[in-house]
PDB file of N, CA and C in Angstrom:
ATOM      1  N   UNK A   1      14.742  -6.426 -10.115  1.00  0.00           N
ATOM      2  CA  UNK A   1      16.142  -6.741  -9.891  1.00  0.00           C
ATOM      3  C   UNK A   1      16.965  -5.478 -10.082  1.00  0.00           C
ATOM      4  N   UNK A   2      17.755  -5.298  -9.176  1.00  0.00           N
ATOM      5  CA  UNK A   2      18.854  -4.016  -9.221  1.00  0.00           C
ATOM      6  C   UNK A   2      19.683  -3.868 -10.213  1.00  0.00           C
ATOM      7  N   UNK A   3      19.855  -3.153 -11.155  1.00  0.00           N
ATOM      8  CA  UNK A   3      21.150  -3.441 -12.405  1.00  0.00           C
ATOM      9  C   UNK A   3      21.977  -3.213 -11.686  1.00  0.00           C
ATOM     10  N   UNK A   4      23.294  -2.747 -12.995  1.00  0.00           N
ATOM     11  CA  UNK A   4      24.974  -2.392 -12.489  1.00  0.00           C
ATOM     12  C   UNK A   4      25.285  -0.842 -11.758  1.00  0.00           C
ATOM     13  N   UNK A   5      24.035  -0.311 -13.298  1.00  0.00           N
ATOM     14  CA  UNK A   5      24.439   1.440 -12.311  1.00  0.00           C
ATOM     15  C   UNK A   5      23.510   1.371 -11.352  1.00  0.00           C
ATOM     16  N   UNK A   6      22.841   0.921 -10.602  1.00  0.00           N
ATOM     17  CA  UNK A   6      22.349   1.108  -9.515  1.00  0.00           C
ATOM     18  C   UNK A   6      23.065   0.847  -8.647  1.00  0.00           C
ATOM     19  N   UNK A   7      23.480  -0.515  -8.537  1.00  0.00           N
ATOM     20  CA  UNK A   7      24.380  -1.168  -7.516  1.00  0.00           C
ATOM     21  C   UNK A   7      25.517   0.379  -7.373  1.00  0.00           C
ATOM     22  N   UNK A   8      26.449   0.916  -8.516  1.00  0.00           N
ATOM     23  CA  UNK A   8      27.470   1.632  -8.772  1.00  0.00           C
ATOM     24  C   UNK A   8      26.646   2.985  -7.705  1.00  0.00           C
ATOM     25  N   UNK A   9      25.666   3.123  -8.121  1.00  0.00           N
ATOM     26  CA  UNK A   9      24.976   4.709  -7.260  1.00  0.00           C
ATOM     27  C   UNK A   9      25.012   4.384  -5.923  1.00  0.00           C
ATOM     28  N   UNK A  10      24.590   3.242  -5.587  1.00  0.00           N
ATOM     29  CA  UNK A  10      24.058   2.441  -3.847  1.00  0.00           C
ATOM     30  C   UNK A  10      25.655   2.446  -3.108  1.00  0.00           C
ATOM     31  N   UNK A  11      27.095   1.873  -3.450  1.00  0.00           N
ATOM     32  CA  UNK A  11      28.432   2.091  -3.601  1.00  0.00           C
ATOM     33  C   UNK A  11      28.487   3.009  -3.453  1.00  0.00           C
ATOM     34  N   UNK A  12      28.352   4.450  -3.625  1.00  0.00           N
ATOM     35  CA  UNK A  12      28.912   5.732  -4.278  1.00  0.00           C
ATOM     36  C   UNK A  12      27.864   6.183  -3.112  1.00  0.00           C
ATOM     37  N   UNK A  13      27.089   6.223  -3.130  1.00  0.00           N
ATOM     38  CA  UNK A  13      26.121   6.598  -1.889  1.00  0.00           C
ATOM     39  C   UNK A  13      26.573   6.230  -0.074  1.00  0.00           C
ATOM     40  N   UNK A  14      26.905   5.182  -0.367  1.00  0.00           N
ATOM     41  CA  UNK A  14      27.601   4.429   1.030  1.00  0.00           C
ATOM     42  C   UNK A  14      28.761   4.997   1.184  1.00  0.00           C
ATOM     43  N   UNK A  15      29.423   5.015   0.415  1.00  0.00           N
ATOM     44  CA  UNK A  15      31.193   5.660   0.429  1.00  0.00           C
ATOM     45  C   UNK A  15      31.102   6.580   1.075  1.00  0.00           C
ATOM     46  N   UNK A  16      30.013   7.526   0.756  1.00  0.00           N
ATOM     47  CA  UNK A  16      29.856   9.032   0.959  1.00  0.00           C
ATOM     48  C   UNK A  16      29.352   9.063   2.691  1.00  0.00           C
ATOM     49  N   UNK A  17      28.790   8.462   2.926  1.00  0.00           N
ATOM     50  CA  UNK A  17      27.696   8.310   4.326  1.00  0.00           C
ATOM     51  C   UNK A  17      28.923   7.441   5.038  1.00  0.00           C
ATOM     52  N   UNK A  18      29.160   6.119   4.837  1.00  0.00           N
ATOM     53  CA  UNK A  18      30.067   5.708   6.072  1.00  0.00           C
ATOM     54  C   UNK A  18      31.621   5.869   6.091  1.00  0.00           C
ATOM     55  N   UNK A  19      32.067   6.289   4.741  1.00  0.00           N
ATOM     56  CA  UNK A  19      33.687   6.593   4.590  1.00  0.00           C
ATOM     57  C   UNK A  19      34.261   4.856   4.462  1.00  0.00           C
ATOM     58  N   UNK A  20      35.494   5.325   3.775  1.00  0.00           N
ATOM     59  CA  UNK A  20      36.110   3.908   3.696  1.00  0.00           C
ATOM     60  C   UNK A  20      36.580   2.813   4.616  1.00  0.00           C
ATOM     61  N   UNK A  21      36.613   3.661   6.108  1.00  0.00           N
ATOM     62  CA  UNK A  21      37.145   3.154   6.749  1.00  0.00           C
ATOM     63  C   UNK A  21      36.091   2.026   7.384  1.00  0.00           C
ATOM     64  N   UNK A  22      34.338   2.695   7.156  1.00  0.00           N
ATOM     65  CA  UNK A  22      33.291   1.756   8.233  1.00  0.00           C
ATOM     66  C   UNK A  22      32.875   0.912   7.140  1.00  0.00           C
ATOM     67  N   UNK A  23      33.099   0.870   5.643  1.00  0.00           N
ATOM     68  CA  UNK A  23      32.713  -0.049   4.816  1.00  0.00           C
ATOM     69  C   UNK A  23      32.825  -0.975   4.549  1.00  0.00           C
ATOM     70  N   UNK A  24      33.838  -1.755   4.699  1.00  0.00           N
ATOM     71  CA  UNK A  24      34.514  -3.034   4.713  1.00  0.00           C
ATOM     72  C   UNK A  24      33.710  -4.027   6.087  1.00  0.00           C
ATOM     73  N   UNK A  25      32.918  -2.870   7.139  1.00  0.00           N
ATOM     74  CA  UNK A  25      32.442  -3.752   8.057  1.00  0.00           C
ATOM     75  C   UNK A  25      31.233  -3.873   8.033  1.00  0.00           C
ATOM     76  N   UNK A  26      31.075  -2.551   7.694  1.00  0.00           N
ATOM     77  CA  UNK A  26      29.412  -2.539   7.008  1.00  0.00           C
ATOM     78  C   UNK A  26      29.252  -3.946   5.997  1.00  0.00           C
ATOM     79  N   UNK A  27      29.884  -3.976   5.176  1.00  0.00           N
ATOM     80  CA  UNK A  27      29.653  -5.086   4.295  1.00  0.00           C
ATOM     81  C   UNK A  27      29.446  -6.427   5.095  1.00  0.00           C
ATOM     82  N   UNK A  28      30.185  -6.809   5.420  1.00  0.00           N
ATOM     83  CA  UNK A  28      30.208  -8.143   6.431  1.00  0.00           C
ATOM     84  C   UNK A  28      28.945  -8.415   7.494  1.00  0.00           C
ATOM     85  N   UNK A  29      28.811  -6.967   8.055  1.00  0.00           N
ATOM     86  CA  UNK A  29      27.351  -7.045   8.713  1.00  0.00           C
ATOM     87  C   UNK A  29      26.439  -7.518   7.769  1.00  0.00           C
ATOM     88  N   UNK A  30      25.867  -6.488   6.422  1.00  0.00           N
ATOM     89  CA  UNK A  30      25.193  -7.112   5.872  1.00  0.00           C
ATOM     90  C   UNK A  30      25.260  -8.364   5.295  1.00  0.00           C
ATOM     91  N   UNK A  31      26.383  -9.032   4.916  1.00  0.00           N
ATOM     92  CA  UNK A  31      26.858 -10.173   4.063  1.00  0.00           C
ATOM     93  C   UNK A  31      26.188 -11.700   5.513  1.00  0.00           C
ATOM     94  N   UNK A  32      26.434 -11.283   6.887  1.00  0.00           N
ATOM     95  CA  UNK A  32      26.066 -12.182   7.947  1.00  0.00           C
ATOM     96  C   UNK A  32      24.853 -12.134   8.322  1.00  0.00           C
ATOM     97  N   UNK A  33      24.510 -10.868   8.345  1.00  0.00           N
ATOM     98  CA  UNK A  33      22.503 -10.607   8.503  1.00  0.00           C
ATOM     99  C   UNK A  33      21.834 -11.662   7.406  1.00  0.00           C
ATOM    100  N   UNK A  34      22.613 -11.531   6.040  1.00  0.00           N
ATOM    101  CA  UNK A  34      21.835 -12.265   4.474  1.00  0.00           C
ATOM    102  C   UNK A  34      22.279 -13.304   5.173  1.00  0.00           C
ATOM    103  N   UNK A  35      23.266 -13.833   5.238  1.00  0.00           N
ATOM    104  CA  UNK A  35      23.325 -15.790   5.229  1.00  0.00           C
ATOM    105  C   UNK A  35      22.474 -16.422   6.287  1.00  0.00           C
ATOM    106  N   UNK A  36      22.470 -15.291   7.425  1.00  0.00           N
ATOM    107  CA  UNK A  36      21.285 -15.576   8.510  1.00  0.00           C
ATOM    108  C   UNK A  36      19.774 -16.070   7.920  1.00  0.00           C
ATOM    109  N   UNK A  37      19.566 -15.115   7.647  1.00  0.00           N
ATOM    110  CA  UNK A  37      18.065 -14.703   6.698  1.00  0.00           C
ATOM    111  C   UNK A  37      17.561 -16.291   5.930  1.00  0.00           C
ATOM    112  N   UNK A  38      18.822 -16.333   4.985  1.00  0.00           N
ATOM    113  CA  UNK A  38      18.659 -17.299   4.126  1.00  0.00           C
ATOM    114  C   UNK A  38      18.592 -18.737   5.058  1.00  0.00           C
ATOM    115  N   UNK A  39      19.742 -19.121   6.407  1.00  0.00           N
ATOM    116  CA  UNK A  39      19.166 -20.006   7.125  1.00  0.00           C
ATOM    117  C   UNK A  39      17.817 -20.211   7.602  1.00  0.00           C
ATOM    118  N   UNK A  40      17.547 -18.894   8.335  1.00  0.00           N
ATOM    119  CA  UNK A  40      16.495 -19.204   8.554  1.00  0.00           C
ATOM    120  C   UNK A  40      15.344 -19.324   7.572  1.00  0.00           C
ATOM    121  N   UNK A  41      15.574 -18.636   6.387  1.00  0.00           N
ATOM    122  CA  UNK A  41      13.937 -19.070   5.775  1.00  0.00           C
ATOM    123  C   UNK A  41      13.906 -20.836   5.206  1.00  0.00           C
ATOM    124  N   UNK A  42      15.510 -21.203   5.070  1.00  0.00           N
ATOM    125  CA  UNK A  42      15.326 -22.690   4.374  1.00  0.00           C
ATOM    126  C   UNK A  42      14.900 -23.443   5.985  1.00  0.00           C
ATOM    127  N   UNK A  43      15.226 -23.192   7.006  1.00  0.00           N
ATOM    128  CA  UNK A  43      14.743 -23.805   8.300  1.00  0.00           C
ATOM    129  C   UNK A  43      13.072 -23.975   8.119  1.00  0.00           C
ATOM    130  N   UNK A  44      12.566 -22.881   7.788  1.00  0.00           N
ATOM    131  CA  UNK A  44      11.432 -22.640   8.059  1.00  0.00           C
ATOM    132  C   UNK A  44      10.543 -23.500   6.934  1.00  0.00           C
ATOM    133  N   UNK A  45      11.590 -23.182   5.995  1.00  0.00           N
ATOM    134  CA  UNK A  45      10.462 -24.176   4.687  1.00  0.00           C
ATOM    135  C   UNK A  45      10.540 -25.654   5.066  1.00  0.00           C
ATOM    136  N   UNK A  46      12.023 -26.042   5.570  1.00  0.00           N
ATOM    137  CA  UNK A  46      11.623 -27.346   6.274  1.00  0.00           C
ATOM    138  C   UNK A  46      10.863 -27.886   7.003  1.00  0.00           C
ATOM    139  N   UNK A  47      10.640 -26.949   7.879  1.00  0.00           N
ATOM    140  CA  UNK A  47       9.560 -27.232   9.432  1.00  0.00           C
ATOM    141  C   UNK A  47       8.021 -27.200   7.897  1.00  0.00           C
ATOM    142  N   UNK A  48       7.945 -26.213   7.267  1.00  0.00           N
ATOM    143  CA  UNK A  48       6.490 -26.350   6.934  1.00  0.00           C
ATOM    144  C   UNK A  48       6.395 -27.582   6.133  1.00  0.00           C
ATOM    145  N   UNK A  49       7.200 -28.143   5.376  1.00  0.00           N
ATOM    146  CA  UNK A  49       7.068 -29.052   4.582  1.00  0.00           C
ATOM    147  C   UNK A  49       6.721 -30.282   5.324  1.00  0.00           C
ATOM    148  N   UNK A  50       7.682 -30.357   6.522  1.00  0.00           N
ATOM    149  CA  UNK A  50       7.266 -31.384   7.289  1.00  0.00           C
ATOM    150  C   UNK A  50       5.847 -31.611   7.582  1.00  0.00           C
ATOM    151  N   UNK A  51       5.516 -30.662   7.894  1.00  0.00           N
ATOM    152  CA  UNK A  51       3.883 -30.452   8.916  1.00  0.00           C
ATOM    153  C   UNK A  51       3.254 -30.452   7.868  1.00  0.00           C
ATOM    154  N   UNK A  52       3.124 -30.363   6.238  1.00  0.00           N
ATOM    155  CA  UNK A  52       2.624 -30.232   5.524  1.00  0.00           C
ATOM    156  C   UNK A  52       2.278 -31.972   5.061  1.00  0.00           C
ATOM    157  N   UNK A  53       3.624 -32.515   5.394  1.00  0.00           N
ATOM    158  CA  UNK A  53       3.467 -33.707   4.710  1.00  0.00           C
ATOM    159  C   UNK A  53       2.822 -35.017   5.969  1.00  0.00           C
ATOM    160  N   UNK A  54       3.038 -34.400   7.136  1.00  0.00           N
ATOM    161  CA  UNK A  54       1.938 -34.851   8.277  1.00  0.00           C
ATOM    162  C   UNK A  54       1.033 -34.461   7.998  1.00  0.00           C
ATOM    163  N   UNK A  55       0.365 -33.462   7.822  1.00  0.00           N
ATOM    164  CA  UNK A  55      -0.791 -33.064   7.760  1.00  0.00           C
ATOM    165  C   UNK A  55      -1.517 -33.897   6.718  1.00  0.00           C
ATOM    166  N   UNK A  56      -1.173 -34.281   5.577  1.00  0.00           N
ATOM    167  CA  UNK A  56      -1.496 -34.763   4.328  1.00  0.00           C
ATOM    168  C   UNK A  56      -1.688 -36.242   5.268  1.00  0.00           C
ATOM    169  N   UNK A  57      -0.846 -36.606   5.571  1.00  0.00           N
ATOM    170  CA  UNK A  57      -0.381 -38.516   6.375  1.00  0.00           C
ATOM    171  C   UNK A  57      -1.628 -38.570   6.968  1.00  0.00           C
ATOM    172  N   UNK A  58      -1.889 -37.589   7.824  1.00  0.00           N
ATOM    173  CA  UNK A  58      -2.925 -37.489   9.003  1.00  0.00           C
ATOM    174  C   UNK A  58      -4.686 -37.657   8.127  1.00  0.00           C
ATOM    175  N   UNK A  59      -4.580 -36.574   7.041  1.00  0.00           N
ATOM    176  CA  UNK A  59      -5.762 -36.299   5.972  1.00  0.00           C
ATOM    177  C   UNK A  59      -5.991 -37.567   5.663  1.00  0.00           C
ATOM    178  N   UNK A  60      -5.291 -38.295   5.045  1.00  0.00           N
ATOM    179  CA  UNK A  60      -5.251 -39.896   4.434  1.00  0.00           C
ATOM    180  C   UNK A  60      -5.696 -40.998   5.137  1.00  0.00           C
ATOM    181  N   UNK A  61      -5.543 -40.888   6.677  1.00  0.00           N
ATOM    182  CA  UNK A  61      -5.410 -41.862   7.905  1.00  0.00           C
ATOM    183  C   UNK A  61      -6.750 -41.446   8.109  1.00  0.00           C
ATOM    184  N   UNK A  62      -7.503 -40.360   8.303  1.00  0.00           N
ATOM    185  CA  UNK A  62      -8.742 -39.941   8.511  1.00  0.00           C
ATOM    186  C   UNK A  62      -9.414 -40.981   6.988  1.00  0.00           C
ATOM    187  N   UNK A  63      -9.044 -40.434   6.574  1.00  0.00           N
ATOM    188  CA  UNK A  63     -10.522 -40.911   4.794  1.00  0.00           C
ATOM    189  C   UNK A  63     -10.269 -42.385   4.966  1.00  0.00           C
ATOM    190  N   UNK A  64      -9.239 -42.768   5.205  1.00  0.00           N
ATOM    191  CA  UNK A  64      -8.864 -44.576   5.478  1.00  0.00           C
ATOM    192  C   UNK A  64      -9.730 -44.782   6.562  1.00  0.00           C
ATOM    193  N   UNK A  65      -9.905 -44.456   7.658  1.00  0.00           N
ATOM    194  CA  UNK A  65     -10.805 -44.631   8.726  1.00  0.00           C
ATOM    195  C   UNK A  65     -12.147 -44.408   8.474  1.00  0.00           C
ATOM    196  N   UNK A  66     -12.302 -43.363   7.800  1.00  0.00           N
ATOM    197  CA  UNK A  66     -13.826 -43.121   7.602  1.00  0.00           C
ATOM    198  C   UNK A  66     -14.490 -44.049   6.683  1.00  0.00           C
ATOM    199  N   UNK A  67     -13.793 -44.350   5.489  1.00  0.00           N
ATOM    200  CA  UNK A  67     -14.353 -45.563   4.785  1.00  0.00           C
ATOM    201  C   UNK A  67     -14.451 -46.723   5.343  1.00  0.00           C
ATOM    202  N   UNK A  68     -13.587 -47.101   5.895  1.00  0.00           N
ATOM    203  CA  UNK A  68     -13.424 -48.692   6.697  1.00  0.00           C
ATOM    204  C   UNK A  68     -14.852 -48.460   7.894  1.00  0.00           C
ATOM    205  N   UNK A  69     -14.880 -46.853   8.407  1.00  0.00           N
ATOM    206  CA  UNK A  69     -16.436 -47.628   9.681  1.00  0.00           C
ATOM    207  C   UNK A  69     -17.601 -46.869   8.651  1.00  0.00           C
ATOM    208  N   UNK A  70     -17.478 -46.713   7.395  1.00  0.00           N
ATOM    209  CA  UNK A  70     -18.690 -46.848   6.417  1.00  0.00           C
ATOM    210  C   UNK A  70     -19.045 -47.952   6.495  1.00  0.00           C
ATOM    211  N   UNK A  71     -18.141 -49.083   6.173  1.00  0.00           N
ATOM    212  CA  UNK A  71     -17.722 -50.839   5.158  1.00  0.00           C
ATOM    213  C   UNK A  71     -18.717 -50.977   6.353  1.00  0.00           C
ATOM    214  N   UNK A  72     -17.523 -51.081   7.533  1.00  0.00           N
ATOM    215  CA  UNK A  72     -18.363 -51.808   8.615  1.00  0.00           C
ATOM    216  C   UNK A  72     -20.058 -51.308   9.439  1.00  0.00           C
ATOM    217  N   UNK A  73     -20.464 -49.923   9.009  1.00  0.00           N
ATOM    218  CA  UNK A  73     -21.819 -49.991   9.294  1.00  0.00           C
ATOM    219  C   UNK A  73     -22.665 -50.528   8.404  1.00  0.00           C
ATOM    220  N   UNK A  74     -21.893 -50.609   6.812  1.00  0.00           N
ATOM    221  CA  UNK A  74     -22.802 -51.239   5.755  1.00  0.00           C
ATOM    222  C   UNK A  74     -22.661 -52.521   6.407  1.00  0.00           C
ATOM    223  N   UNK A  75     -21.522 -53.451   6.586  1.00  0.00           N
ATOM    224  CA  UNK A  75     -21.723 -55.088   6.884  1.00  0.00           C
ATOM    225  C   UNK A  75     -23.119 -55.219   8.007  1.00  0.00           C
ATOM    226  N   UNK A  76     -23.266 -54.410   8.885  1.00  0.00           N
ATOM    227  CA  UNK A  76     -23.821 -54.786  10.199  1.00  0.00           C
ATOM    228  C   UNK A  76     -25.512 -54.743   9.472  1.00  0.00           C
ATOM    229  N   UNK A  77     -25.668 -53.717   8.375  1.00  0.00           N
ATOM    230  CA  UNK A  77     -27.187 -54.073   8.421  1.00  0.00           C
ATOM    231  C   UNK A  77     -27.380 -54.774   7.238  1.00  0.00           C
TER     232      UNK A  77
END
């Protein structure tokens, strides 16, 4: 995790490279790139969770099937 004087050096570093005038937009770029980011990764954990919890539905529906034509090859002999 970044402390305070780092953040203060990273500031002081930027000032110097884009001037005051491109900073205020610079910020916002990055501030819209992050909220992006963050949509998309909670999108993404959704989609996997989903498919995760099909996948599991699907796993279950299989072992339910496979026991039931066990039952029924045991009944037949």
């Amino acid at each position: 995790m970044i402390g305070n004087s780092e953040v203060i050096i990273i500031a002081i570093v930027a000032l110097l490279l884009f001037g005051p005038d491109k900073l205020p937009e610079l910020a916002r770029s990055i501030g819209k790139a992050s909220g992006e980011f963050k949509r998309a990764s909670r999108e993404a954990e959704r989609e996997l969770t989903e498919e995760f919890k099909e996948t599991k539905e699907n796993l279950n529906l299989k072992e339910i099937e496979t026991k039931f034509v066990e039952e029924l090859k045991g009944k037949k002999e």
